[in-house]
N, C-alpha and C. Protein backbone atom coordinates (compact mmCIF):
# COMPACT_ATOMS: atom_id res chain seq x y z
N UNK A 1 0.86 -1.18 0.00
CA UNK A 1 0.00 0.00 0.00
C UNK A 1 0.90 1.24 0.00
N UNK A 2 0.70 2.32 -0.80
CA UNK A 2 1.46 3.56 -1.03
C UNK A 2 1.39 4.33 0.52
N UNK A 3 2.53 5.39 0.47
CA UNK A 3 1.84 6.23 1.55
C UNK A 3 0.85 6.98 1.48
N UNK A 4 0.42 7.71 0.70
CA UNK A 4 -1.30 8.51 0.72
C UNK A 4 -2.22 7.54 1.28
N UNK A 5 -1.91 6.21 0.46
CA UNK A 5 -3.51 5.45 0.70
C UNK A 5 -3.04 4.82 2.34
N UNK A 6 -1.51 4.49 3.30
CA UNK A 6 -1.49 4.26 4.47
C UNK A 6 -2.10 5.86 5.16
N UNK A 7 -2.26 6.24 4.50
CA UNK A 7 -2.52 7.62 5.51
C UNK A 7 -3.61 7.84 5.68
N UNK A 8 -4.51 7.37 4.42
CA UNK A 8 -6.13 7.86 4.41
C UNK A 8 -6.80 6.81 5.15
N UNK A 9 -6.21 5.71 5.11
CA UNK A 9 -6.67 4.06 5.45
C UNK A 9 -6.93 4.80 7.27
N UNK A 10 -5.15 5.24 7.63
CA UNK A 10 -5.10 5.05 9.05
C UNK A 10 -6.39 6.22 9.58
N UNK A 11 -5.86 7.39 8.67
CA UNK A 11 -7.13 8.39 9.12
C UNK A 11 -8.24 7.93 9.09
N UNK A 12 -9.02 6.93 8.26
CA UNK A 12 -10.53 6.93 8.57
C UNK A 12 -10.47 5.91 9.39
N UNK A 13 -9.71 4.84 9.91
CA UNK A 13 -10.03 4.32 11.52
C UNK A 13 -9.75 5.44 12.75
N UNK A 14 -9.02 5.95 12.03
CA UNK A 14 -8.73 7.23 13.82
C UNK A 14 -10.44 8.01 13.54
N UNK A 15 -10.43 8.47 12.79
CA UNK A 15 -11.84 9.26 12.50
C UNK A 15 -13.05 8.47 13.22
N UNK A 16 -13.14 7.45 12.90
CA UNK A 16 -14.15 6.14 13.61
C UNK A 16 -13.79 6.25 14.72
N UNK A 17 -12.67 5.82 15.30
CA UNK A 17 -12.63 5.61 16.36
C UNK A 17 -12.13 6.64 17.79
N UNK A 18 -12.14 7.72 17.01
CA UNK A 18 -11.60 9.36 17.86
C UNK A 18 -12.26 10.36 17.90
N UNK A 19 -13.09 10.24 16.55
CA UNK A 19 -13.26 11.52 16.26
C UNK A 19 -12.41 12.76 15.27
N UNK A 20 -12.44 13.95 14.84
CA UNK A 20 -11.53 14.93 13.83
C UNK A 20 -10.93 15.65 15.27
N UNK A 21 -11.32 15.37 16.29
CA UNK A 21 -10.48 16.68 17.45
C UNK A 21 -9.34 15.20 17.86
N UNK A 22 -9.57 13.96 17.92
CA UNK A 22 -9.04 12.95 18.60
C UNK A 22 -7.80 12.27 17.79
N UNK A 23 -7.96 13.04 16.59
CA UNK A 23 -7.03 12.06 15.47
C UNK A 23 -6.01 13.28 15.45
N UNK A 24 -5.19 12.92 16.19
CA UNK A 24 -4.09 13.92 15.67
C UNK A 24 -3.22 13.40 14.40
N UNK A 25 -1.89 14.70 13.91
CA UNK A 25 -1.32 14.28 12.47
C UNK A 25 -0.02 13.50 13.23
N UNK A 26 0.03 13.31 14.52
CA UNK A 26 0.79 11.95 15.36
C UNK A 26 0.26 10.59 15.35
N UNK A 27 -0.73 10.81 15.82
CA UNK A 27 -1.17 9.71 15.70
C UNK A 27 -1.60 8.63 14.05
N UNK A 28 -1.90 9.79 13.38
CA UNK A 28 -2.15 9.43 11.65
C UNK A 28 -0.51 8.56 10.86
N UNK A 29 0.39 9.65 11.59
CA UNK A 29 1.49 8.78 11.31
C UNK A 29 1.72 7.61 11.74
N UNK A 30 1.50 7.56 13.06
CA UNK A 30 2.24 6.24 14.03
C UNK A 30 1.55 5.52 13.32
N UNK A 31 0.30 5.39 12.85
CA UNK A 31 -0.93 4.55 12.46
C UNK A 31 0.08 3.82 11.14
N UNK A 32 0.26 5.23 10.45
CA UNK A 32 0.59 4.39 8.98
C UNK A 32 1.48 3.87 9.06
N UNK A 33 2.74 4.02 9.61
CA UNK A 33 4.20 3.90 9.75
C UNK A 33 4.82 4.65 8.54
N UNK A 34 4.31 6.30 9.28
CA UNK A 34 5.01 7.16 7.74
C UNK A 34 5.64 8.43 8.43
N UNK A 35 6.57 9.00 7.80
CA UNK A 35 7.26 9.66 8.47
C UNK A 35 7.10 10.67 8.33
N UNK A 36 7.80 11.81 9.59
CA UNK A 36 7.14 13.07 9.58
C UNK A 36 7.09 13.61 8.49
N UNK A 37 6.99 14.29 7.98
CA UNK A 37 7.14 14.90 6.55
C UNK A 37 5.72 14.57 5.48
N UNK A 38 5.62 13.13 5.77
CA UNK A 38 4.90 12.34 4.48
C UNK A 38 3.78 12.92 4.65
N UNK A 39 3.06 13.55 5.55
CA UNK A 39 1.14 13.88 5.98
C UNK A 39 1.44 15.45 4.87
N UNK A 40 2.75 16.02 4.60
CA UNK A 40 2.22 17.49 4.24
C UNK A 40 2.74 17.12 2.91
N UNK A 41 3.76 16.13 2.68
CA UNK A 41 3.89 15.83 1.77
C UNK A 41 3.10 15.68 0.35
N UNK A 42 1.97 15.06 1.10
CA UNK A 42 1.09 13.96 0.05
C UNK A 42 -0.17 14.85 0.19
N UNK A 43 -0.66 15.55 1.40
CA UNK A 43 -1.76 16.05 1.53
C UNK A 43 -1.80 17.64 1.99
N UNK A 44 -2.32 18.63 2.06
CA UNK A 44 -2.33 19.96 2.18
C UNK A 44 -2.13 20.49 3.96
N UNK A 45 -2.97 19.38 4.46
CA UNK A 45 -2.75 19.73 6.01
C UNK A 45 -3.57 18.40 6.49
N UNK A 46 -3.67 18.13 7.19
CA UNK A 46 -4.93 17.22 8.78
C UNK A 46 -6.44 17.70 7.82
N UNK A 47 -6.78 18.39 7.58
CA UNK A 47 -8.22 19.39 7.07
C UNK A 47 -8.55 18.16 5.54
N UNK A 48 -7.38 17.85 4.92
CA UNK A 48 -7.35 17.65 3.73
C UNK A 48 -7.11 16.19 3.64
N UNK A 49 -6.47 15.92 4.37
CA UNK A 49 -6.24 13.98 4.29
C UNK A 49 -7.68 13.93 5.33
N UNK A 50 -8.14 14.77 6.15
CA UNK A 50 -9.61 13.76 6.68
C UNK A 50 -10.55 14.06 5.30
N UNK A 51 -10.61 14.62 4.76
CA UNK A 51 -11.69 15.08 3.72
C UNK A 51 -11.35 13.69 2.83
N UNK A 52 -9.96 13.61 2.63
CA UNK A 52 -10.19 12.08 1.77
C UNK A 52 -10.27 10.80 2.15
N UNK A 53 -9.96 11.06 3.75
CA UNK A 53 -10.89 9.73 4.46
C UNK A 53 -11.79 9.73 4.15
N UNK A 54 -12.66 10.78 5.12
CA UNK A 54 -14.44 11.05 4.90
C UNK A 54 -15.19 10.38 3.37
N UNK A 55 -14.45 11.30 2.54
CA UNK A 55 -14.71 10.61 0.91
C UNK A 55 -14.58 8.84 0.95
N UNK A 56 -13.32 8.57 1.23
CA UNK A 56 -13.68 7.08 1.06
C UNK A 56 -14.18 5.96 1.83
N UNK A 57 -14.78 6.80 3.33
CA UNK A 57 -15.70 5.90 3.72
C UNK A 57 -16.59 6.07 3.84
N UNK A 58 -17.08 7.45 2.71
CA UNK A 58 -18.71 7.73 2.26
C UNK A 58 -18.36 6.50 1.11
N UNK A 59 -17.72 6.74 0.49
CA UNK A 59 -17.81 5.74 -0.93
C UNK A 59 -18.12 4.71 -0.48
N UNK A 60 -17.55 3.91 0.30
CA UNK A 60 -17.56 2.31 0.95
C UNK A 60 -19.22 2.30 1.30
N UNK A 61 -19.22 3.06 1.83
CA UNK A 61 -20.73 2.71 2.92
C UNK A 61 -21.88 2.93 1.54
N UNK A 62 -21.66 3.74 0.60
CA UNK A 62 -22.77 3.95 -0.23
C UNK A 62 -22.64 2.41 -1.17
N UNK A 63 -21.58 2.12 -1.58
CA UNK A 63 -21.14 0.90 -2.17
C UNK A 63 -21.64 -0.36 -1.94
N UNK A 64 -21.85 -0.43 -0.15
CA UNK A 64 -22.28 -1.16 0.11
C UNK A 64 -23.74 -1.73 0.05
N UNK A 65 -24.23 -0.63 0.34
CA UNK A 65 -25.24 -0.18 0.86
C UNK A 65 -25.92 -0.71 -0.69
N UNK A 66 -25.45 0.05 -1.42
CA UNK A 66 -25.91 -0.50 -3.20
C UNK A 66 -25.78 -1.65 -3.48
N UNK A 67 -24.86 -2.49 -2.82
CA UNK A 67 -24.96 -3.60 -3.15
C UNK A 67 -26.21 -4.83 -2.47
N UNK A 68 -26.85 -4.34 -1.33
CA UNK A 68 -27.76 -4.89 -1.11
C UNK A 68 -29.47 -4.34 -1.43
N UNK A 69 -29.36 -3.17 -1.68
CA UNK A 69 -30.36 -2.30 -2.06
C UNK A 69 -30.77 -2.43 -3.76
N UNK A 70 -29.64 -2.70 -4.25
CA UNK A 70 -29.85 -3.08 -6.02
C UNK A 70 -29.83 -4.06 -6.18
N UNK A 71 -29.78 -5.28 -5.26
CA UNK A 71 -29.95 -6.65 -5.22
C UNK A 71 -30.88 -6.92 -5.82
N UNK A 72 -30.71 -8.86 -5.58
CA UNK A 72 -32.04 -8.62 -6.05
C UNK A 72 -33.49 -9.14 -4.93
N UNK A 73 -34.38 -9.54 -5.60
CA UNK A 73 -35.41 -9.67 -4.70
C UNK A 73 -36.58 -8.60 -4.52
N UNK A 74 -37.56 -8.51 -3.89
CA UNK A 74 -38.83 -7.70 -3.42
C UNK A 74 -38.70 -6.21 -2.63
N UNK A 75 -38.89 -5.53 -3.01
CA UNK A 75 -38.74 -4.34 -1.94
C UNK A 75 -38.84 -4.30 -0.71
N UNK A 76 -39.45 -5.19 -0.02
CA UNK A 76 -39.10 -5.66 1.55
C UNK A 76 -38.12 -6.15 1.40
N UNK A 77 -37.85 -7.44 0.20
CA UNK A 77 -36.58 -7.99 0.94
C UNK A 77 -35.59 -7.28 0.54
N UNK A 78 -35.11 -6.37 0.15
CA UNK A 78 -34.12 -5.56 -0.12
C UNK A 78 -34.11 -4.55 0.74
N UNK A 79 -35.10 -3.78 1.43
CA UNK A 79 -35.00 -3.28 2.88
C UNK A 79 -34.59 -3.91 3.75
N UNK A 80 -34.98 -5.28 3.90
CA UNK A 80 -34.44 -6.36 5.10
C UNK A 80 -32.99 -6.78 4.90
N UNK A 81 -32.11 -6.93 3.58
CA UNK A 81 -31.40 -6.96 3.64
C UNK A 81 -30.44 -5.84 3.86
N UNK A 82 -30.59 -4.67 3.74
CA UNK A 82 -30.26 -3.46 4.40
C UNK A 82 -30.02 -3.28 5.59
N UNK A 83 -31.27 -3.39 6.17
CA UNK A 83 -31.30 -3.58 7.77
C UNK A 83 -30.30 -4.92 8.44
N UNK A 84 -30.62 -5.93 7.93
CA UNK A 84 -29.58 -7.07 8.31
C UNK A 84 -28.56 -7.29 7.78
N UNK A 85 -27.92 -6.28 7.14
CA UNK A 85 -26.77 -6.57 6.52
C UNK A 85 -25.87 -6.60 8.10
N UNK A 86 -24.75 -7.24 7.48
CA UNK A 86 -23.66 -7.25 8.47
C UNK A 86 -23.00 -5.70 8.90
N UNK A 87 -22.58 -5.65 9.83
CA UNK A 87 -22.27 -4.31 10.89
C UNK A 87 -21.65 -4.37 11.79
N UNK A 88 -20.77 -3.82 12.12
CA UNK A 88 -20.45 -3.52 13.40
C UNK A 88 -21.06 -2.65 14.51
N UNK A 89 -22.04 -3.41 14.94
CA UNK A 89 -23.25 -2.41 15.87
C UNK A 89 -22.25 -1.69 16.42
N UNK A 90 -21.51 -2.23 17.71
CA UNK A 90 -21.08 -1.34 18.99
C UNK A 90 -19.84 -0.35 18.14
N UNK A 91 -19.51 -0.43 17.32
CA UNK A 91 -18.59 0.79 16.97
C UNK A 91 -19.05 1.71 16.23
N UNK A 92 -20.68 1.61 15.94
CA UNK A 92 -21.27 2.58 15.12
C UNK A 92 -20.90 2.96 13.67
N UNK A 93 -22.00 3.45 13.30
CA UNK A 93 -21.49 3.63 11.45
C UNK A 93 -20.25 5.05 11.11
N UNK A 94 -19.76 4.05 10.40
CA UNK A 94 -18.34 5.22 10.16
C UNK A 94 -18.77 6.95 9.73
N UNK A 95 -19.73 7.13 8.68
CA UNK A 95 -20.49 7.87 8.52
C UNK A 95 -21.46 8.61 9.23
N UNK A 96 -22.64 7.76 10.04
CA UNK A 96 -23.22 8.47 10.87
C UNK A 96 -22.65 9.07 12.20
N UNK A 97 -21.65 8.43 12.83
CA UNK A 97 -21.30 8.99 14.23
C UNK A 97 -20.20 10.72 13.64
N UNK A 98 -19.26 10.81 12.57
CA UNK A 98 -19.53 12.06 11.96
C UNK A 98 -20.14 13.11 12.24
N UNK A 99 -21.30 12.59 12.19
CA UNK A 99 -22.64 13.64 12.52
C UNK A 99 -22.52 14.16 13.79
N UNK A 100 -22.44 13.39 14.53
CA UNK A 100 -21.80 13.97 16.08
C UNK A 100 -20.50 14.79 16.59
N UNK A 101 -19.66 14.90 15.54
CA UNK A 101 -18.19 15.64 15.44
C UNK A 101 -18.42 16.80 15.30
N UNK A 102 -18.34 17.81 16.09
CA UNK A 102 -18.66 19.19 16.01
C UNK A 102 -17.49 19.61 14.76
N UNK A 103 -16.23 19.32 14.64
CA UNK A 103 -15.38 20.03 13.83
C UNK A 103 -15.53 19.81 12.46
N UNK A 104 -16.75 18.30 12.16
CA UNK A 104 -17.08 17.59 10.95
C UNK A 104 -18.40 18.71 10.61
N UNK A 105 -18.99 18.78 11.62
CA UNK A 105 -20.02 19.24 10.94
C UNK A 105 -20.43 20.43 11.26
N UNK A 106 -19.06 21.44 11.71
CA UNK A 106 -18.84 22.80 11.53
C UNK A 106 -18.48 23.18 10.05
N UNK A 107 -17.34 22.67 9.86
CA UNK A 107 -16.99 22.64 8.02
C UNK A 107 -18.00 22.15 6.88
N UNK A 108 -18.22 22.79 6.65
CA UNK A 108 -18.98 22.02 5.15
C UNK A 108 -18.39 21.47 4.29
N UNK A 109 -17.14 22.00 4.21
CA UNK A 109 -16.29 20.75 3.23
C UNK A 109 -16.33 19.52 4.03
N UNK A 110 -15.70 19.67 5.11
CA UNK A 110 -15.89 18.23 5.75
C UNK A 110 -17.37 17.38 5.82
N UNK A 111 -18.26 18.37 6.26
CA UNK A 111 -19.77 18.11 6.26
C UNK A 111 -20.02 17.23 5.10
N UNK A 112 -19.62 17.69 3.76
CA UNK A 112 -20.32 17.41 2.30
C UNK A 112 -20.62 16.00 2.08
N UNK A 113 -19.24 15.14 2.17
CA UNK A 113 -19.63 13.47 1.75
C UNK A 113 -20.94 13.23 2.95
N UNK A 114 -20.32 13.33 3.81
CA UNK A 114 -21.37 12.92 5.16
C UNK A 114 -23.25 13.17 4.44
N UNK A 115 -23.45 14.39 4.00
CA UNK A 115 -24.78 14.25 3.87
C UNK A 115 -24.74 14.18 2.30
N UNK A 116 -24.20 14.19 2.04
CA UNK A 116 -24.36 13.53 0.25
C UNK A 116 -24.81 12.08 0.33
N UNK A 117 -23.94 11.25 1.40
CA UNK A 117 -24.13 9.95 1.29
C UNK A 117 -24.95 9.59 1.93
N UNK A 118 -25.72 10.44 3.52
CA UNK A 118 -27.08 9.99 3.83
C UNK A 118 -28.38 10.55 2.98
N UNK A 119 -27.77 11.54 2.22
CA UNK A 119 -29.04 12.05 1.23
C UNK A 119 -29.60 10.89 0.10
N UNK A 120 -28.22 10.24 -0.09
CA UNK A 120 -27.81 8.66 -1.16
C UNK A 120 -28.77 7.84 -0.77
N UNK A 121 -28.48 7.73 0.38
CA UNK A 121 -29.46 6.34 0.91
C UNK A 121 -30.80 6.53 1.41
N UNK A 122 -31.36 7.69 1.67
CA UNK A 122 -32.56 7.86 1.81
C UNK A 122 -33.11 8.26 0.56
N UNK A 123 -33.02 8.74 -0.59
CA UNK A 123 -33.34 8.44 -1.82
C UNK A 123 -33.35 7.25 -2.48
N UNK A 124 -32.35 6.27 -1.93
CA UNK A 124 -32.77 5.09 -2.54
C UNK A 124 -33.76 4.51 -2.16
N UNK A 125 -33.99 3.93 -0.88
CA UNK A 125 -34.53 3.79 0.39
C UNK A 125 -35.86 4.34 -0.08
N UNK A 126 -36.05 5.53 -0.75
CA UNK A 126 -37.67 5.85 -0.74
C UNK A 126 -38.21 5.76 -2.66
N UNK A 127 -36.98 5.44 -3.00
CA UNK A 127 -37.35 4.72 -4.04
C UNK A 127 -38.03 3.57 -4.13
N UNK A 128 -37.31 2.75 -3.43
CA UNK A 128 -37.73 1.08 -2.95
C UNK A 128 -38.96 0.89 -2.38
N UNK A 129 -39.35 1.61 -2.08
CA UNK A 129 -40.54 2.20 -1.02
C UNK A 129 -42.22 2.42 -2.15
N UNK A 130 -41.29 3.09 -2.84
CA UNK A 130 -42.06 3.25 -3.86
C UNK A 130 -42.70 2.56 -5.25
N UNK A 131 -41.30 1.86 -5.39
CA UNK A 131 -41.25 0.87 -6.29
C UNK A 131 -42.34 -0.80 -5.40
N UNK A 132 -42.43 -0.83 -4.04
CA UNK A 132 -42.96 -1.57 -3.21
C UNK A 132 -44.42 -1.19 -3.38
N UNK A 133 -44.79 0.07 -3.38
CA UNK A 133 -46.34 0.40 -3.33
C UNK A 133 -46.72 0.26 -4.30
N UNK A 134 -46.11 0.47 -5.62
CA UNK A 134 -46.57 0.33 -7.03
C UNK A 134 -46.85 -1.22 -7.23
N UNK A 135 -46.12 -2.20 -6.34
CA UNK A 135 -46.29 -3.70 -6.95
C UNK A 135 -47.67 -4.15 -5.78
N UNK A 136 -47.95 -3.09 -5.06
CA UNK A 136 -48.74 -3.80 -4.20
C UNK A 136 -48.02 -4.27 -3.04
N UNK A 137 -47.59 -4.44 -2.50
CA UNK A 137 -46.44 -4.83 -1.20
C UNK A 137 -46.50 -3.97 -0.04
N UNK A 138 -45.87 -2.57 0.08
CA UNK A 138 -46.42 -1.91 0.46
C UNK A 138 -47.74 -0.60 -0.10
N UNK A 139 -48.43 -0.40 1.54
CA UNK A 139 -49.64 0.15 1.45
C UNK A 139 -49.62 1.68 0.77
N UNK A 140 -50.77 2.33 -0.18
CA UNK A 140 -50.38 2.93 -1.08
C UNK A 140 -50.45 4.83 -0.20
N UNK A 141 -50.50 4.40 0.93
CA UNK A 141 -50.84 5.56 1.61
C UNK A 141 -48.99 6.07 2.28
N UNK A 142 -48.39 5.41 2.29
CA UNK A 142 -47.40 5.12 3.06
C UNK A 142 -46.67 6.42 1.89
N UNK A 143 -45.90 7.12 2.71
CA UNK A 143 -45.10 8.10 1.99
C UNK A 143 -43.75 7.45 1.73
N UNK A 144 -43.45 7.66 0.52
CA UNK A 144 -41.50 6.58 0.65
C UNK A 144 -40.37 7.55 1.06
N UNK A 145 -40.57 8.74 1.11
CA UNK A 145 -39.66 9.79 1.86
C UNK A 145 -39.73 9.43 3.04
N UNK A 146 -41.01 9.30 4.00
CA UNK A 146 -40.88 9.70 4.90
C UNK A 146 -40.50 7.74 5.74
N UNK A 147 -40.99 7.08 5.01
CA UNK A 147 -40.34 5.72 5.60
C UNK A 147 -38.93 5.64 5.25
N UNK A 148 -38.24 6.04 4.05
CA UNK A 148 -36.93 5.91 4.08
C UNK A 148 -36.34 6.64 5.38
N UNK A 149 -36.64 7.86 5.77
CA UNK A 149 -35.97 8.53 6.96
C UNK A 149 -36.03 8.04 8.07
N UNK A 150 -37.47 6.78 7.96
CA UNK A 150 -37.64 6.31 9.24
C UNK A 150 -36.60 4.87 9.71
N UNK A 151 -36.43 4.63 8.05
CA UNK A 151 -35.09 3.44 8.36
C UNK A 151 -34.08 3.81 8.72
N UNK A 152 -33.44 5.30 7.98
CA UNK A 152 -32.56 5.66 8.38
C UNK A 152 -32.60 6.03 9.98
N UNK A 153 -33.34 6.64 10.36
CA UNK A 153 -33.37 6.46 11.92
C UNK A 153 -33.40 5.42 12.62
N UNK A 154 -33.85 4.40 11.79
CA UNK A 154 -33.64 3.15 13.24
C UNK A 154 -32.31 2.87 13.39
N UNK A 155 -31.71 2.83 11.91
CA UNK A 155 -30.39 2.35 11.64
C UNK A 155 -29.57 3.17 12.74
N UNK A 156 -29.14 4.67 12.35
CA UNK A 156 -28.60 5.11 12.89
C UNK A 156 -28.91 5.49 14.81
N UNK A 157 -30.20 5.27 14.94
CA UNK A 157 -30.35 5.08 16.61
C UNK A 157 -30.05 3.96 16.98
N UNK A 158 -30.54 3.10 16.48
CA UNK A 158 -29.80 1.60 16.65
C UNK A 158 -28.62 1.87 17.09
N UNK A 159 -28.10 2.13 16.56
CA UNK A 159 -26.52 2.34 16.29
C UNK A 159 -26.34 3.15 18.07
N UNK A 160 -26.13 3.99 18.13
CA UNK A 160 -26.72 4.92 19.23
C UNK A 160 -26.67 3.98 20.49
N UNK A 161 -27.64 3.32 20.67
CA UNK A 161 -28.55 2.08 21.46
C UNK A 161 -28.16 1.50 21.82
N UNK A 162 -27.18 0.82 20.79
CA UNK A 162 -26.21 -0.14 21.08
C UNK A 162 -25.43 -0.40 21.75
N UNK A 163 -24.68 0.93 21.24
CA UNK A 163 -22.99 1.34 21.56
C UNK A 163 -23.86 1.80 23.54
N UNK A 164 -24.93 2.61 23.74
CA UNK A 164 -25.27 3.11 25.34
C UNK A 164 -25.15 1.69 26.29
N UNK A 165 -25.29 0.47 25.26
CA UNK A 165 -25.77 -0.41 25.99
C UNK A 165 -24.71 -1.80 26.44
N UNK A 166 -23.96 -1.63 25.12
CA UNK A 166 -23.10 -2.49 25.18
C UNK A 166 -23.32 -3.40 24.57
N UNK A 167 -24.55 -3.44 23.95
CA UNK A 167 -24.93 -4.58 23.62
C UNK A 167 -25.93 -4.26 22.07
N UNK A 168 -25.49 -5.34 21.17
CA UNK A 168 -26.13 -5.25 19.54
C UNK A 168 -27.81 -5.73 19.86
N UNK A 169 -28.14 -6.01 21.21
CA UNK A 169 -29.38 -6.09 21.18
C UNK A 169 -30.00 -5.27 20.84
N UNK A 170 -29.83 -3.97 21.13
CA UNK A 170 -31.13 -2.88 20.62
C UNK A 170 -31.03 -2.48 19.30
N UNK A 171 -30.14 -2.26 18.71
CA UNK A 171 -30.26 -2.74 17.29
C UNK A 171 -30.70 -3.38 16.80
N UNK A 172 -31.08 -4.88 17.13
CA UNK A 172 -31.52 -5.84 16.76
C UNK A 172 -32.90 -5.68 16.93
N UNK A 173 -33.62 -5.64 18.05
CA UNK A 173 -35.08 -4.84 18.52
C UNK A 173 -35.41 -3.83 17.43
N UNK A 174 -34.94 -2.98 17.22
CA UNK A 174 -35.27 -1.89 16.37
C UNK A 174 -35.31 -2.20 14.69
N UNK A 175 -34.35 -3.10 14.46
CA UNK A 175 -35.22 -3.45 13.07
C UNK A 175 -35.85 -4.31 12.81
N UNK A 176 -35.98 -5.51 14.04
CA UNK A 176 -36.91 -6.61 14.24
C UNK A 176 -38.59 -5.58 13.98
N UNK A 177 -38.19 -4.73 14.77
CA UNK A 177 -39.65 -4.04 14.92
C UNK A 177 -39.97 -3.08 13.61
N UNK A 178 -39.29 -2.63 13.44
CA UNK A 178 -39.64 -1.84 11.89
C UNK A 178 -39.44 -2.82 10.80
N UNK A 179 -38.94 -3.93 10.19
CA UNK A 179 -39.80 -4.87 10.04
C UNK A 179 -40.87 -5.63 9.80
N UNK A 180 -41.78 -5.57 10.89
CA UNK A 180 -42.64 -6.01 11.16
C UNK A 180 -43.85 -4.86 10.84
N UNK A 181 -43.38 -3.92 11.39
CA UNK A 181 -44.14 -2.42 10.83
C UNK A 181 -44.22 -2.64 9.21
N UNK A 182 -42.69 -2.76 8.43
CA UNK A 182 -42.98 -2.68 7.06
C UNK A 182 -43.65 -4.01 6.48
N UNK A 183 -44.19 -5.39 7.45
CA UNK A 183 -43.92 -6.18 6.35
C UNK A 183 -45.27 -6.65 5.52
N UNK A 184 -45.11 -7.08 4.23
CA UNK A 184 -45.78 -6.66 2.73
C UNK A 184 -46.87 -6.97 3.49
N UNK A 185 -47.91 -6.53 2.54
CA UNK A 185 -49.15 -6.83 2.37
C UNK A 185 -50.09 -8.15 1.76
N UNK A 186 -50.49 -8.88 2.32
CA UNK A 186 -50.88 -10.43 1.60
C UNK A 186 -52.10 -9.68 0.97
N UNK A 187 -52.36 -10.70 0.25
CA UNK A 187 -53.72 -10.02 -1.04
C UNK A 187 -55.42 -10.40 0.47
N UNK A 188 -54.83 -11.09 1.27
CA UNK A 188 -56.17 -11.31 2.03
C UNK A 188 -55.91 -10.06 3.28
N UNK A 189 -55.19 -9.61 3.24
CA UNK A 189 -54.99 -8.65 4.14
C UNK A 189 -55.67 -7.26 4.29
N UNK A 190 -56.19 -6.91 5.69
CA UNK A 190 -57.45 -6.02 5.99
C UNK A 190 -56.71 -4.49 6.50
N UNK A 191 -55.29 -4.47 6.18
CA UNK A 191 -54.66 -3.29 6.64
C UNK A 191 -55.29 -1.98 4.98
């Protein structure tokens, strides 16, 4: 691996796991095993190698995220696989905890991937939604904006829930239950 990409790699685990006030350009080094010099070298300042973290673990997460969302299968089951995709509950989403970084989401450059990529997924998300009511699946009253935001909230409180608790149970509760909230409509069904 080059040094830019040890640098961006190490920055978006310090970012995850510190925070933009917690990741110093010491610690970014020790991470990569790169030497002083190499962070101004390759990148403009700390401001500029997190911006191309941020970027590539908006990319990852939208990537992913597409890959179970453009799957294939029913518009529930492509929400369900969303929701149950694999995760690391207790360390929270690389992207959403961001949101909580005052220095992330003081900057708007820094800000930008962050809500580009939750703007990503709740547009898809209420696509699916939509594409679900049109086949009959889901009910035709149901707004797909406003249920995509509501996944995105479980997801990301989940997340939240978890990490308060110690435990991937409430995550698990929370899309067990929304779920069950979304699930299709049988043709004998009085909803």
């Amino acid at each position: 691996m080059s040094t830019p990409e040890r640098l961006i790699e190490s920055t978006r685990e310090l970012l995850w796991e510190r925070g933009y006030v917690g990741t110093s350009p010491k610690a970014i080094l020790e991470r990569a095993g790169a030497g002083q010099g190499s962070m101004y070298h390759h990148f403009k300042g700390k401001p500029d190698l997190a911006l191309a973290a941020i970027r590539r673990t908006a990319e990852e997460l939208r990537a992913t995220a597409a890959g179970v969302l453009d799957g294939p299968g029913t518009p529930y089951e492509r929400i369900e696989a969303y929701l149950r995709r694999e995760r690391d509950v207790l360390r929270g989403c690389p992207v959403g905890r961001l949101t909580m970084d005052p220095d992330v989401i003081a900057s708007a450059e820094l800000r930008e991937p962050v809500d580009e990529t939750l703007d990503w997924i709740r547009e898809r998300l209420a696509g699916i939604v939509e594409e679900g009511k049109e086949q009959g699946q889901f009910g035709a009253e149901l707004d797909g904006e406003e249920i995509a935001a509501t996944i995105l909230a479980t997801v990301q409180g989940g997340y939240v829930l978890a990490r308060a608790s110690g435990s991937p149970g409430a995550f698990d509760a929370g899309v067990r239950g929304l779920l069950s909230l979304l699930s299709p409509r049988s043709p004998m069904s009085s909803r």
